[in-house]
Protein backbone atom coordinates (compact mmCIF):
# COMPACT_ATOMS: atom_id res chain seq x y z
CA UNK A 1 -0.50 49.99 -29.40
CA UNK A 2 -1.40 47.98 -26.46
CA UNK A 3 -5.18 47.45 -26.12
CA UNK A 4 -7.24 46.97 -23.17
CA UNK A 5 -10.29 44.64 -23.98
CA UNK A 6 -12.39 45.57 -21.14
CA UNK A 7 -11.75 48.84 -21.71
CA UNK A 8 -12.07 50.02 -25.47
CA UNK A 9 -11.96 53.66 -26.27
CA UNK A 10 -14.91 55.68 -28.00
CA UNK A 11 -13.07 57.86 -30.09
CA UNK A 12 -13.41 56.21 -33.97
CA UNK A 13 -10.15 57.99 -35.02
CA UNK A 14 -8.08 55.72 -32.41
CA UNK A 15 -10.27 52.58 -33.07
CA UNK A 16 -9.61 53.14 -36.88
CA UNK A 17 -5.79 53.37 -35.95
CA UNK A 18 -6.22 50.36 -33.74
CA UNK A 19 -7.68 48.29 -36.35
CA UNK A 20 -4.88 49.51 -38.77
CA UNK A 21 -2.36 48.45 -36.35
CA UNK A 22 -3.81 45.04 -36.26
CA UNK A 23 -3.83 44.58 -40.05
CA UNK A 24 -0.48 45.57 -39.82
CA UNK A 25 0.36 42.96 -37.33
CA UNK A 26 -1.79 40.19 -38.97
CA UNK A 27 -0.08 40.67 -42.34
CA UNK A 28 3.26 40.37 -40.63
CA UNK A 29 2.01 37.24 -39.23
CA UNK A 30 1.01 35.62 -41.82
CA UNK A 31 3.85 36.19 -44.45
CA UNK A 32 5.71 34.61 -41.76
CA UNK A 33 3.55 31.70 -41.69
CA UNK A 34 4.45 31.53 -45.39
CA UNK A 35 8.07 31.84 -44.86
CA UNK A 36 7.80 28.79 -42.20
CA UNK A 37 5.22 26.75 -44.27
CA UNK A 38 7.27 27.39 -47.40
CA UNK A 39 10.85 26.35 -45.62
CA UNK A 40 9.01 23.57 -44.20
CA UNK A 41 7.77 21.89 -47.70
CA UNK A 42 11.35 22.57 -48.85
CA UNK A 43 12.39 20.49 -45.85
CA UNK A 44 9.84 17.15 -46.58
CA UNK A 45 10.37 17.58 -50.13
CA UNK A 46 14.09 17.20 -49.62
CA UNK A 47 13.81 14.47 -47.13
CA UNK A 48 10.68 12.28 -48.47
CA UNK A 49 10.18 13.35 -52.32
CA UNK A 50 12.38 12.35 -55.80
CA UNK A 51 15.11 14.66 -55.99
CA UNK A 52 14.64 15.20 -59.59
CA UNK A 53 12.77 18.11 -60.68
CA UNK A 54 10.59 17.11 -63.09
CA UNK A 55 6.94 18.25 -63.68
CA UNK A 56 4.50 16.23 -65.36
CA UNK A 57 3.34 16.11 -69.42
CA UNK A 58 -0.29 17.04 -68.38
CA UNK A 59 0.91 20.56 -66.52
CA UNK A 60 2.19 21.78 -69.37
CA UNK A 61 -1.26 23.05 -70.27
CA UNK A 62 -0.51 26.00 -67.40
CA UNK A 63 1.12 28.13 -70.38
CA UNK A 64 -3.12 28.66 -71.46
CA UNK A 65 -4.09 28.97 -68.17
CA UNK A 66 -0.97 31.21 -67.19
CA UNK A 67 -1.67 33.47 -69.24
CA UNK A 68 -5.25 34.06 -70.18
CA UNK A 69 -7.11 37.30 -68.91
CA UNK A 70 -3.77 38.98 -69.19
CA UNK A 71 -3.45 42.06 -71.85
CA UNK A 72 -0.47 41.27 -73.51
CA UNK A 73 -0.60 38.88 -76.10
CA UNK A 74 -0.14 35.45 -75.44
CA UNK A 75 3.88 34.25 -76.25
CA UNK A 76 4.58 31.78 -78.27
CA UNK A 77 5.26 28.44 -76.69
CA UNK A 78 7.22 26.24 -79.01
CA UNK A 79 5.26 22.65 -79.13
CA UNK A 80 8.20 20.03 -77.57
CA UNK A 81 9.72 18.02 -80.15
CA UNK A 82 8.07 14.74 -80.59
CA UNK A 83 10.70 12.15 -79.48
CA UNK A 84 10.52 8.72 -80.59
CA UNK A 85 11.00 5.76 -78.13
CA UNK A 86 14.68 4.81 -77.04
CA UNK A 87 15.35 1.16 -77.93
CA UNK A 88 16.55 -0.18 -75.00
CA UNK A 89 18.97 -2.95 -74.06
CA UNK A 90 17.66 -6.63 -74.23
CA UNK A 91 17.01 -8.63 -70.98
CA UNK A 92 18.79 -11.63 -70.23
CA UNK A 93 22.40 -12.61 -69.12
CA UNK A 94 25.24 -11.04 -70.92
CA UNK A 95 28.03 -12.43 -71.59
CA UNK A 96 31.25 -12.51 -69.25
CA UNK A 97 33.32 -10.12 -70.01
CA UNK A 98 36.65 -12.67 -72.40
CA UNK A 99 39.58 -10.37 -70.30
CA UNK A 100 39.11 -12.53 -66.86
CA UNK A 101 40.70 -15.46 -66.57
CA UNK A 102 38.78 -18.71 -67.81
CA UNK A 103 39.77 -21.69 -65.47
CA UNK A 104 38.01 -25.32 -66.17
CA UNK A 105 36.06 -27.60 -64.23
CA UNK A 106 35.57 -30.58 -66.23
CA UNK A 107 32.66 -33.00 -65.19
CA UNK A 108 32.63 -36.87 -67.19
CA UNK A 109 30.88 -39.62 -66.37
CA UNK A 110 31.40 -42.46 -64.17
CA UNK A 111 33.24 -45.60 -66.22
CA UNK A 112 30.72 -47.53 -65.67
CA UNK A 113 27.94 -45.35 -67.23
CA UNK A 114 29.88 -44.99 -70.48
CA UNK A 115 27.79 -48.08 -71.93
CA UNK A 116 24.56 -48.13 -74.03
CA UNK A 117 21.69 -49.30 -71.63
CA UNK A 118 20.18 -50.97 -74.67
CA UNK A 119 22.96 -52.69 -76.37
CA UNK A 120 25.69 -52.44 -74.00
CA UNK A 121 27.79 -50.89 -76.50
CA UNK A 122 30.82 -48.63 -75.11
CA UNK A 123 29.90 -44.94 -76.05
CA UNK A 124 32.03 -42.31 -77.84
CA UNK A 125 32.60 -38.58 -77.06
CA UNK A 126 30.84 -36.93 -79.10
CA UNK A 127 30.85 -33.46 -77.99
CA UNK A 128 30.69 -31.58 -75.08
CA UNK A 129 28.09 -28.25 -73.02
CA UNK A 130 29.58 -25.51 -71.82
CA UNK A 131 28.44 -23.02 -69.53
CA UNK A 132 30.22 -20.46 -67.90
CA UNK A 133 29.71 -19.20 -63.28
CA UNK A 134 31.21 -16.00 -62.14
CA UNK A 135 33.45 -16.95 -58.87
CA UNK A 136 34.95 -14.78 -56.46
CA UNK A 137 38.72 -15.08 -55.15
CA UNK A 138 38.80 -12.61 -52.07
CA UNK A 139 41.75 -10.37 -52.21
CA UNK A 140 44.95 -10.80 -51.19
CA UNK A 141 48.53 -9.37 -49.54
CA UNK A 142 51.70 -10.82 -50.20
CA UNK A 143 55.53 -9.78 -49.03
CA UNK A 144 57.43 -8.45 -51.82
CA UNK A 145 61.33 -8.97 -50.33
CA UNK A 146 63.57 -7.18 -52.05
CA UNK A 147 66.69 -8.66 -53.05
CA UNK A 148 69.81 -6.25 -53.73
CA UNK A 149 73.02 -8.42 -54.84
CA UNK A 150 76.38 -7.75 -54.41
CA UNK A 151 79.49 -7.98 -56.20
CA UNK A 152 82.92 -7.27 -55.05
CA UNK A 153 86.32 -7.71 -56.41
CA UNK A 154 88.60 -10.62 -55.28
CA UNK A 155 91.07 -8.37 -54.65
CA UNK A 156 88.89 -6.17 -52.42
CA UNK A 157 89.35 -2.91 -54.46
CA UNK A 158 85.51 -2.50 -55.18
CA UNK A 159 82.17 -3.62 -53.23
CA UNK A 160 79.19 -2.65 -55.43
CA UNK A 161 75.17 -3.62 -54.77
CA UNK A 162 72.56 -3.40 -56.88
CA UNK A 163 70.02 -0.51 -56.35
CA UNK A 164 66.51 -1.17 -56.11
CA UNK A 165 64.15 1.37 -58.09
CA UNK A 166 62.55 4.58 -55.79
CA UNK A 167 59.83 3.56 -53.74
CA UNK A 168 56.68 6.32 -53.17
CA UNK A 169 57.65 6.50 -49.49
CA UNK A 170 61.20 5.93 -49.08
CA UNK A 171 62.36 3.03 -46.37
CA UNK A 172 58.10 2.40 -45.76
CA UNK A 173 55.93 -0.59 -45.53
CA UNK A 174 53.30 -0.18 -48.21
CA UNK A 175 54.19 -0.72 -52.34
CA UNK A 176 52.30 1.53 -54.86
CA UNK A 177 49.71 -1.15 -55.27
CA UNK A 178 48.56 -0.92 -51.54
CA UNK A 179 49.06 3.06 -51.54
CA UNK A 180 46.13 3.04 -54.56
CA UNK A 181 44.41 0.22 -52.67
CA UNK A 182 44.04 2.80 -49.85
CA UNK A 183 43.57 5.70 -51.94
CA UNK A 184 40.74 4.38 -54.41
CA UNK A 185 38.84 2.76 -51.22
CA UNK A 186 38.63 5.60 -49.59
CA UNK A 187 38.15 8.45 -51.94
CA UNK A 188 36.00 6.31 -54.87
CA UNK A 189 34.22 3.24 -52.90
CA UNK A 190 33.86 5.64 -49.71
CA UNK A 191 35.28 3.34 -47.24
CA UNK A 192 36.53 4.84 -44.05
CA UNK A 193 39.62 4.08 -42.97
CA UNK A 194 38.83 2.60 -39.70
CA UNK A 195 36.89 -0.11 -41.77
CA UNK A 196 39.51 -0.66 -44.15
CA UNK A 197 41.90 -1.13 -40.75
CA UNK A 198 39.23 -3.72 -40.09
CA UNK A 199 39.31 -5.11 -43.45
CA UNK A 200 43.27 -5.67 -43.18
CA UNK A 201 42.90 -7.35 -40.07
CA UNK A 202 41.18 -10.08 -41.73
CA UNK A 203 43.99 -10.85 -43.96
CA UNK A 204 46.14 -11.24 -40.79
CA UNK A 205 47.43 -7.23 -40.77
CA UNK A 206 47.62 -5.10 -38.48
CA UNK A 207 47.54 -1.30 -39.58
CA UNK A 208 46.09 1.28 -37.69
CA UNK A 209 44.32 4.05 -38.97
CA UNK A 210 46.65 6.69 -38.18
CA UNK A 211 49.45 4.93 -40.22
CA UNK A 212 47.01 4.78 -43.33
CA UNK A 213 46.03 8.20 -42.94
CA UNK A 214 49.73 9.36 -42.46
CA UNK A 215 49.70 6.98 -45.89
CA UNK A 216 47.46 8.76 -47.74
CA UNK A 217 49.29 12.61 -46.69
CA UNK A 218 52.39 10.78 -48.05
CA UNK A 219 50.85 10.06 -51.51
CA UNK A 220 49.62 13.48 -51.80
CA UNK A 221 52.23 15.05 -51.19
CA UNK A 222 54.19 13.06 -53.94
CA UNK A 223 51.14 13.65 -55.95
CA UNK A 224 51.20 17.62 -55.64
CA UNK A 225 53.98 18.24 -58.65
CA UNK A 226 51.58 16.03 -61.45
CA UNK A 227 47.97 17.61 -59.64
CA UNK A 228 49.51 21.74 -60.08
CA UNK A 229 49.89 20.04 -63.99
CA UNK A 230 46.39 18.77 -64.06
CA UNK A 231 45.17 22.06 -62.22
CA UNK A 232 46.75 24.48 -64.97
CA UNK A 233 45.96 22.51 -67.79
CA UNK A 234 42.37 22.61 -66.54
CA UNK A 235 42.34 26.52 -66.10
CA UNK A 236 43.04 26.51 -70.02
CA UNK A 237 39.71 25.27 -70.53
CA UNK A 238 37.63 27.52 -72.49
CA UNK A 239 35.04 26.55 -70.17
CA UNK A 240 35.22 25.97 -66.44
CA UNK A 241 32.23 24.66 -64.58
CA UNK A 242 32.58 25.06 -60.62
CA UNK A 243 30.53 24.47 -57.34
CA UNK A 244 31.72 23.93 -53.87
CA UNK A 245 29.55 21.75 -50.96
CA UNK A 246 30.66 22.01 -47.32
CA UNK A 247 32.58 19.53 -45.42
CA UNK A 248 32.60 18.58 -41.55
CA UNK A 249 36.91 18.97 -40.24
CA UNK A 250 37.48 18.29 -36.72
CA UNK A 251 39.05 21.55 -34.64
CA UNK A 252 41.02 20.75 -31.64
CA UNK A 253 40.06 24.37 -30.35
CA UNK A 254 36.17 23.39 -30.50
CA UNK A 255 34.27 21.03 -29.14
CA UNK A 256 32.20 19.56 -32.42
CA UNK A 257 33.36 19.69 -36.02
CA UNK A 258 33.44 22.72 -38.18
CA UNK A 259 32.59 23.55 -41.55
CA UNK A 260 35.15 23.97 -44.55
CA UNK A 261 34.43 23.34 -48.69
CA UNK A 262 35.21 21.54 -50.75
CA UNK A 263 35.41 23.50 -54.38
CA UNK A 264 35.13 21.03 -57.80
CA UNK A 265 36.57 22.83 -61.08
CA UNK A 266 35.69 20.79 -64.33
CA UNK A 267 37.31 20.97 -67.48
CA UNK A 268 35.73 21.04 -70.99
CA UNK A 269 36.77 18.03 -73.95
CA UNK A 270 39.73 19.89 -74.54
CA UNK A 271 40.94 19.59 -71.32
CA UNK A 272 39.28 16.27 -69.55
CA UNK A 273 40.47 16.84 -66.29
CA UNK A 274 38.14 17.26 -62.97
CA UNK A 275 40.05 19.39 -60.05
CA UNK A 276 39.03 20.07 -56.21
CA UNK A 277 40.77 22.62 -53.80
CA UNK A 278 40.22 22.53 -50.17
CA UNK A 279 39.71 25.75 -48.43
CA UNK A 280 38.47 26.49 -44.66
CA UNK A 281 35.84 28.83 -45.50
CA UNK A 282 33.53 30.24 -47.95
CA UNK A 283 35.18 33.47 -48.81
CA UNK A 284 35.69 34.46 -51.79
CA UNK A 285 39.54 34.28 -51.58
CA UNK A 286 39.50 30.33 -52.43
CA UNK A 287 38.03 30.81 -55.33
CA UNK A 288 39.94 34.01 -56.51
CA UNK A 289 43.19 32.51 -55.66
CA UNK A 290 42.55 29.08 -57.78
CA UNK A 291 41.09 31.14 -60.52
CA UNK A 292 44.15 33.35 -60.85
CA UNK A 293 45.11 32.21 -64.09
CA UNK A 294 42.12 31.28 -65.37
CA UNK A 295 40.34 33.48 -68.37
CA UNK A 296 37.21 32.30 -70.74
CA UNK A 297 33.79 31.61 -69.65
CA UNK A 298 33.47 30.26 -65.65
CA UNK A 299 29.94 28.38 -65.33
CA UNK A 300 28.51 28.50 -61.91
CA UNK A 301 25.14 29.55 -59.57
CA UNK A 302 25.05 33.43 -58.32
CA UNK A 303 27.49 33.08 -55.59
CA UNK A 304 28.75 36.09 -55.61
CA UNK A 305 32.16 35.50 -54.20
CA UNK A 306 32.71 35.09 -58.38
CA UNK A 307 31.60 38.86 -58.96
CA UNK A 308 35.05 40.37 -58.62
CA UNK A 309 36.25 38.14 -61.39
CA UNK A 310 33.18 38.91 -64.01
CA UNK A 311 34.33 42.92 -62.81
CA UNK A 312 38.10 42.79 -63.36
CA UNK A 313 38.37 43.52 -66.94
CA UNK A 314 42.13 41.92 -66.54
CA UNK A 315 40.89 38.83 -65.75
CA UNK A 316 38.88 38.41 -68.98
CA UNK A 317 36.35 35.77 -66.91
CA UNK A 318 32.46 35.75 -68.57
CA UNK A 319 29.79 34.73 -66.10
CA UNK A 320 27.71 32.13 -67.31
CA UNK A 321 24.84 31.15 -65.06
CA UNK A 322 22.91 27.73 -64.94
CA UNK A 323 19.62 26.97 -65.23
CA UNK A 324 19.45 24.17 -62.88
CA UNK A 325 19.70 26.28 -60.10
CA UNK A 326 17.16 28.93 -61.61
CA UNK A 327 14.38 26.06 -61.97
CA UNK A 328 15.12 24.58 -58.71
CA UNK A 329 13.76 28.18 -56.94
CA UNK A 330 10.72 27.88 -59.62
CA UNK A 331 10.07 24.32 -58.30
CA UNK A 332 10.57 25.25 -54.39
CA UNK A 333 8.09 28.24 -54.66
CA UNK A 334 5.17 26.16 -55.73
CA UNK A 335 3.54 25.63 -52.34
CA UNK A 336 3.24 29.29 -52.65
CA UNK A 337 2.02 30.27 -56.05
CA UNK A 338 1.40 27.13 -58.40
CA UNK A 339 0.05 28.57 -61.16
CA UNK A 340 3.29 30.73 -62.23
CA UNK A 341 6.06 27.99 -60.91
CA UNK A 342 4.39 25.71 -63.30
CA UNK A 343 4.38 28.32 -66.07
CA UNK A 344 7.76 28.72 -65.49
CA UNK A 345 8.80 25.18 -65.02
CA UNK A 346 7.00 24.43 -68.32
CA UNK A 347 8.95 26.64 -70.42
CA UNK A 348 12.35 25.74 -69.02
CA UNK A 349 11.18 22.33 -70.03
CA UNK A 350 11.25 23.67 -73.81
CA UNK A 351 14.75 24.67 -73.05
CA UNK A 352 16.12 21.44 -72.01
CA UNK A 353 13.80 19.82 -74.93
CA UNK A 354 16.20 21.58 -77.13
CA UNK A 355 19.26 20.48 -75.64
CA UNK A 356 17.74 16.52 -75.08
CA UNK A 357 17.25 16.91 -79.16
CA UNK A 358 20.81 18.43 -79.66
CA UNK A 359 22.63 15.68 -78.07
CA UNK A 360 20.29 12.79 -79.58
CA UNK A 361 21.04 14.21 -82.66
CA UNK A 362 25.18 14.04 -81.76
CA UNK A 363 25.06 18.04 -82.93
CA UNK A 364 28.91 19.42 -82.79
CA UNK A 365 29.44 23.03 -81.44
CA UNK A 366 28.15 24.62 -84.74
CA UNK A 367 24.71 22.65 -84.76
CA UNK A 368 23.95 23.21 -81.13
CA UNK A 369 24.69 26.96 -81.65
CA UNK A 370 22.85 26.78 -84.80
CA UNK A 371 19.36 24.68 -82.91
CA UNK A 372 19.70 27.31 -79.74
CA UNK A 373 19.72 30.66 -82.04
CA UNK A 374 16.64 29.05 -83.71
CA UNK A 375 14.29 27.45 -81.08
CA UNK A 376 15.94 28.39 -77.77
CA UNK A 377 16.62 31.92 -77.95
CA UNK A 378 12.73 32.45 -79.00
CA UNK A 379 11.62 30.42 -75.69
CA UNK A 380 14.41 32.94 -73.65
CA UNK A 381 12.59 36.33 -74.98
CA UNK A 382 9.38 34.65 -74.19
CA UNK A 383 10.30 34.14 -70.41
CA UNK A 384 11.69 37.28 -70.22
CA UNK A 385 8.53 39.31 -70.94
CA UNK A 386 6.53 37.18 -68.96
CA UNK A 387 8.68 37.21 -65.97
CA UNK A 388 8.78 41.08 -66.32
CA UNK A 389 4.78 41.26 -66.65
CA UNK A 390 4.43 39.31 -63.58
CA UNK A 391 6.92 40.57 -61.25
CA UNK A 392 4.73 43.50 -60.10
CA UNK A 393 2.21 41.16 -59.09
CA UNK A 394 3.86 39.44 -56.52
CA UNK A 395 5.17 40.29 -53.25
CA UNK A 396 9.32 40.51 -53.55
CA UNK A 397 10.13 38.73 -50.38
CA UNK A 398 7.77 35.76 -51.60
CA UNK A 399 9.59 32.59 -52.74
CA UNK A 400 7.69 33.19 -56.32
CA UNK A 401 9.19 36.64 -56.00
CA UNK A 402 12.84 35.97 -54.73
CA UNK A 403 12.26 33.21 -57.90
CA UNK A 404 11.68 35.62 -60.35
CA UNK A 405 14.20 38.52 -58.88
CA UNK A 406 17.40 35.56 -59.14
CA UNK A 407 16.20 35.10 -63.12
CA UNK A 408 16.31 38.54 -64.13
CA UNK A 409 18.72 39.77 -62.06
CA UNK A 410 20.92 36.78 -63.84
CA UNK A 411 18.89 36.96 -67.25
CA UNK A 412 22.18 38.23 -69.13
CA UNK A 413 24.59 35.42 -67.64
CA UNK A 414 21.21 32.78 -67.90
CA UNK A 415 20.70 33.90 -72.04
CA UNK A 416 24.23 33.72 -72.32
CA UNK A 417 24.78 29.59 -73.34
CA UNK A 418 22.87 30.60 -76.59
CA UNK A 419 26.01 32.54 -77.64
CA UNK A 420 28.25 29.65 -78.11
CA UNK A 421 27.57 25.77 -78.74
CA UNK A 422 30.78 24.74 -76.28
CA UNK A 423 28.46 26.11 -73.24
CA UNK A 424 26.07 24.19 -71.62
CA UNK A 425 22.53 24.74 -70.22
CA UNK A 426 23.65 24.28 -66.80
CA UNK A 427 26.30 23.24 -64.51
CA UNK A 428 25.43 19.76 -63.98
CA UNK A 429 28.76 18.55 -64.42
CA UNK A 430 30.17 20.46 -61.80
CA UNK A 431 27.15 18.98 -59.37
CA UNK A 432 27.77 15.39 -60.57
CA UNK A 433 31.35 15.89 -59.48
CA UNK A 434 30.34 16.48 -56.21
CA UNK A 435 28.59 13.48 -55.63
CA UNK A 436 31.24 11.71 -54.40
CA UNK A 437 32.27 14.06 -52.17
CA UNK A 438 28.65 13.90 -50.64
CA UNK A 439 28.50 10.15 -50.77
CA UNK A 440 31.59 10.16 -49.02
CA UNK A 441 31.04 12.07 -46.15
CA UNK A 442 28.16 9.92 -45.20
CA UNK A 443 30.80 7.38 -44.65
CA UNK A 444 34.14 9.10 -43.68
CA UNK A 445 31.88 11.71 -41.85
CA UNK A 446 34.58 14.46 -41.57
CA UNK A 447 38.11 15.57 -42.44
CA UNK A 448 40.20 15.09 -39.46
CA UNK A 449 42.40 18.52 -40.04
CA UNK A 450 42.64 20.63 -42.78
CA UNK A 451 45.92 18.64 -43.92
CA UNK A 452 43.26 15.86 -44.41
CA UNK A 453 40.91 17.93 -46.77
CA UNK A 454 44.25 19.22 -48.97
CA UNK A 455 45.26 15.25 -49.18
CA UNK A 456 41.18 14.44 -49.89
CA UNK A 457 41.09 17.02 -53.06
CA UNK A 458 44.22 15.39 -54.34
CA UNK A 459 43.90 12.10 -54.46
CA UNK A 460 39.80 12.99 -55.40
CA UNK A 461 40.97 14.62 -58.17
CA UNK A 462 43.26 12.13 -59.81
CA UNK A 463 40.31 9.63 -59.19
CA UNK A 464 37.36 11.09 -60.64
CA UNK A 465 39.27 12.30 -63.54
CA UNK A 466 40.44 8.76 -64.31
CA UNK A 467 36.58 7.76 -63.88
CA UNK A 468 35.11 10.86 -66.21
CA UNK A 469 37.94 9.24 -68.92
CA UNK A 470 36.86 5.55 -68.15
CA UNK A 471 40.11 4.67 -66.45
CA UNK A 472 40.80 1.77 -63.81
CA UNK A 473 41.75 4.60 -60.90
CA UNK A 474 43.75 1.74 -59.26
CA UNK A 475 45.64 0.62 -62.36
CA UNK A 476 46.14 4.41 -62.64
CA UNK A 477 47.51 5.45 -59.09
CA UNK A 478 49.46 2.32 -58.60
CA UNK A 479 51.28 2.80 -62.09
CA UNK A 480 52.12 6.78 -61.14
CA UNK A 481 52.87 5.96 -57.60
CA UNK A 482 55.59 3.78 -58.48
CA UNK A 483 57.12 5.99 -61.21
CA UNK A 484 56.61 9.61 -60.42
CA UNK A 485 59.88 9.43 -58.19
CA UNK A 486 61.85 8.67 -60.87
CA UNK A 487 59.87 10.45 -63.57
CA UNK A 488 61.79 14.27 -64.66
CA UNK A 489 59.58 16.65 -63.56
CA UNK A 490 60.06 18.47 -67.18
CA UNK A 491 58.00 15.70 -68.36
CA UNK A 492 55.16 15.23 -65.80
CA UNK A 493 52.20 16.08 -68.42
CA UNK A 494 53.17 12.65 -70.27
CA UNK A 495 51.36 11.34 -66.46
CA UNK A 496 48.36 13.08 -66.64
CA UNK A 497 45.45 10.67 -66.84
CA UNK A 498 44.86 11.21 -70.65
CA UNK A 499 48.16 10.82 -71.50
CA UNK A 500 48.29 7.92 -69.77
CA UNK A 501 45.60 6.55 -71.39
CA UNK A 502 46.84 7.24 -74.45
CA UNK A 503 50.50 5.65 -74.01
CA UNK A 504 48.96 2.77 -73.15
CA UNK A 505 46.46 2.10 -75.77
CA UNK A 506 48.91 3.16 -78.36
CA UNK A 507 50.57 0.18 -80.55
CA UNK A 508 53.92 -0.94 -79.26
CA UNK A 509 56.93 -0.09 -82.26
């Protein structure tokens, strides 16, 4: 209703429906000043403040406050288990490590300082200080020339020549030690190829960019046989953690970058293996098709692109949700209700308390089960009923409210790590994993097709697995590179990072 201010009518019936109209309108207003103050706190949190969400010992008096006046009783809040200090590593230079090489510089005295001052008698060695410098030998490139003899007989019936073993790219440049050089720069130390083009140069080579890219497709490509290994042995994980975080890929059709994802699928201990797939959306066809084979419990946040999998009953997937995500909506909605975000926050502390105590303790999958079914699952029921008591009290489009709605509408899949000590509280791993991926495109910026983001998830692949098993990813690639030509493809597990690991650590006969 449109009003006229110099010319306001008499009737009280339309001024009362004016002044309704205006509430109206004001309360409109203002939630979406919320909305905009709320998205706006998100935004300097995320720029200015720690990333970790942590909330201080003191708050954890909010479960009093939080609840008094209220006419249920008051749940129990298990007291946090009293932790006692970590000794932590001494100060002071440690020792370098004995596997690099030890060469000597060996410093004597002059001949004529080998006298007493006193009584001018010639002095004897009689021992010797040692102390030890870390130097740096910048590295280097070198020509490998190949040498293929011949033999023929004097007669001239038969010419034969040695043959030289497969190389990763047949009749190219680079060895296997360069292709990992390449690889490991990019994908684990983040360095763009343009700089590593740069870095070449220095040596005295020329390579452009496009030939190391073209380089890096290559390896892939020979890689794909060994990664579809990895990738099923990893879908016979009982448990499979995934996330995905988007990627910049540059579209000849469009005049800026556009957006694909990268998706991470970790393994448990049975299977150590970390996996990406590239795909050039978000739909849920990625997922489903990488999944295909996959059956057991699938870790991940509420995207529900996974809901047709939890539905088919042939798929036998169980949803287990994380509770990482779930606090992180309890920490953002603070600016707009403090007292229950803190409540909340506080008693998904307890939780992770628990799981802190578990792994101090080095429980196995029987004691965690055993510690969650006897101090976690009490905490769960807890949050439950409070969440229920105190979702009718705030407004449903509110952070707090959206907050509480994602908990209960996931409170089955969120209770559901109490039901089995291989499970974990949240899906961590799966974030860690795509650190690098977020590091990296800092750096690298964007894919340049999406033949660049299949080679990426690769050659990531192979290279955070062999870091998540403490493996030398350049000793790794360069050994595989130069043997997975000639390797039998019946026999391409014995490659797999683990089993690589294990060959070589194991005694020679």
């Amino acid at each position: 209703m449109e009003i006229d201010r110099n010319n306001l009518p008499d009737d009280p019936a339309v001024l009362q429906a004016m002044v309704a109209d205006l509430l109206l309108e004001l309360d409109a207003k203002e939630c979406k000043l919320l909305r905009v103050l709320h998205q706006l706190e998100k935004l300097l949190r995320w720029r200015y403040s720690p990333k970790r969400e942590r909330i201080d010992e003191n708050q954890m008096f909010l479960f009093a406050v939080g609840l008094v006046g209220t006419d249920q009783d008051t749940p129990s809040a298990p007291a946090a288990p009293s932790r006692e200090k970590r000794k932590t590593k001494g100060h002071g230079r440690q020792r370098l490590p004995e596997h690099l090489e030890r060469r000597q510089a060996i410093y004597d005295l002059p001949a004529e300082e080998r006298q007493c001052p006193h009584c001018r008698e010639a002095l004897r060695p009689i021992g010797q200080e040692v102390s030890e410098r870390l130097e740096y030998v910048p590295a280097s490139l070198y020509v490998l020339e190949e040498i293929c003899r011949k033999y023929g007989c004097p007669k001239g019936c038969t010419v034969l020549t040695a043959q030289k073993p497969m190389q990763p790219i047949e009749k190219g440049l680079p060895g296997p030690g360069l292709l990992a050089h390449v690889a490991v720069s990019k994908y684990a130390d983040h360095q763009p190829l343009h700089r590593q083009e740069q870095m070449l140069k220095r040596h005295g080579v020329t390579l452009s960019r496009k030939t190391l890219c073209d380089w890096m497709r290559r390896s892939a490509d020979l890689l794909a046989p060994l990664f579809e290994a990895m990738k099923r042995e990893t879908l016979r994980s009982k448990v499979v953690q995934t996330d995905d975080t988007p990627v910049g890929v540059l579209d000849p059709g469009l005049t800026r970058t556009r957006t694909g994802r990268i998706w991470t699928y970790v393994g448990d201990d049975e299977h150590p293996y970390t996996v990406y797939d590239y795909t050039l959306n978000r739909n849920r066809d990625g997922p489903e098709a990488f999944l295909e084979d996959c059956s057991g419990f699938l870790q991940a946040d509420a995207y529900s692109g996974y809901d047709q999998l939890y539905k088919d009953p042939d798929r036998d997937v169980t949803e287990v949700a994380c509770w990482a995500h779930t606090r992180r909506k309890f920490y953002d909605a603070q600016s707009s209700d403090l007292m229950r975000s803190m409540v909340l926050l506080a008693y998904i502390r307890l939780l992770y308390d628990v799981e802190r105590d578990a792994r101090d303790r080095g429980l196995d999958s029987q004691g965690r089960i055993e510690l969650r079914q006897t101090r976690s699952l009490p905490i769960l029921r807890d949050i439950e009923t409070y969440l229920k008591r105190e979702q009718p009290n705030v407004l449903p489009k509110s952070p707090k409210g959206q907050a509480i709605a994602y908990a209960l509408g996931n409170w089955q899949a969120l209770a559901r790590y109490c039901q089995d000590g291989a499970l974990e509280i949240d899906n961590n791993g799966a974030e860690r994993s795509l650190r690098g991926v977020a590091l990296g495109r800092k750096n690298w910026l964007y894919f340049g097709s999406d033949n660049g983001g299949r080679t990426a998830a690769i050659l990531t692949s192979f290279i955070t697995t062999c870091k998540r098993l403490r493996i030398d990813p350049f000793a790794y690639l360069r050994d595989i590179l130069a043997r997975i030509s000639a390797h039998k493809q019946t026999r391409l597990a014995e490659l797999l990072p683990d089993k690589w690991q294990e060959a070589r650590s194991a005694p020679s006969p």
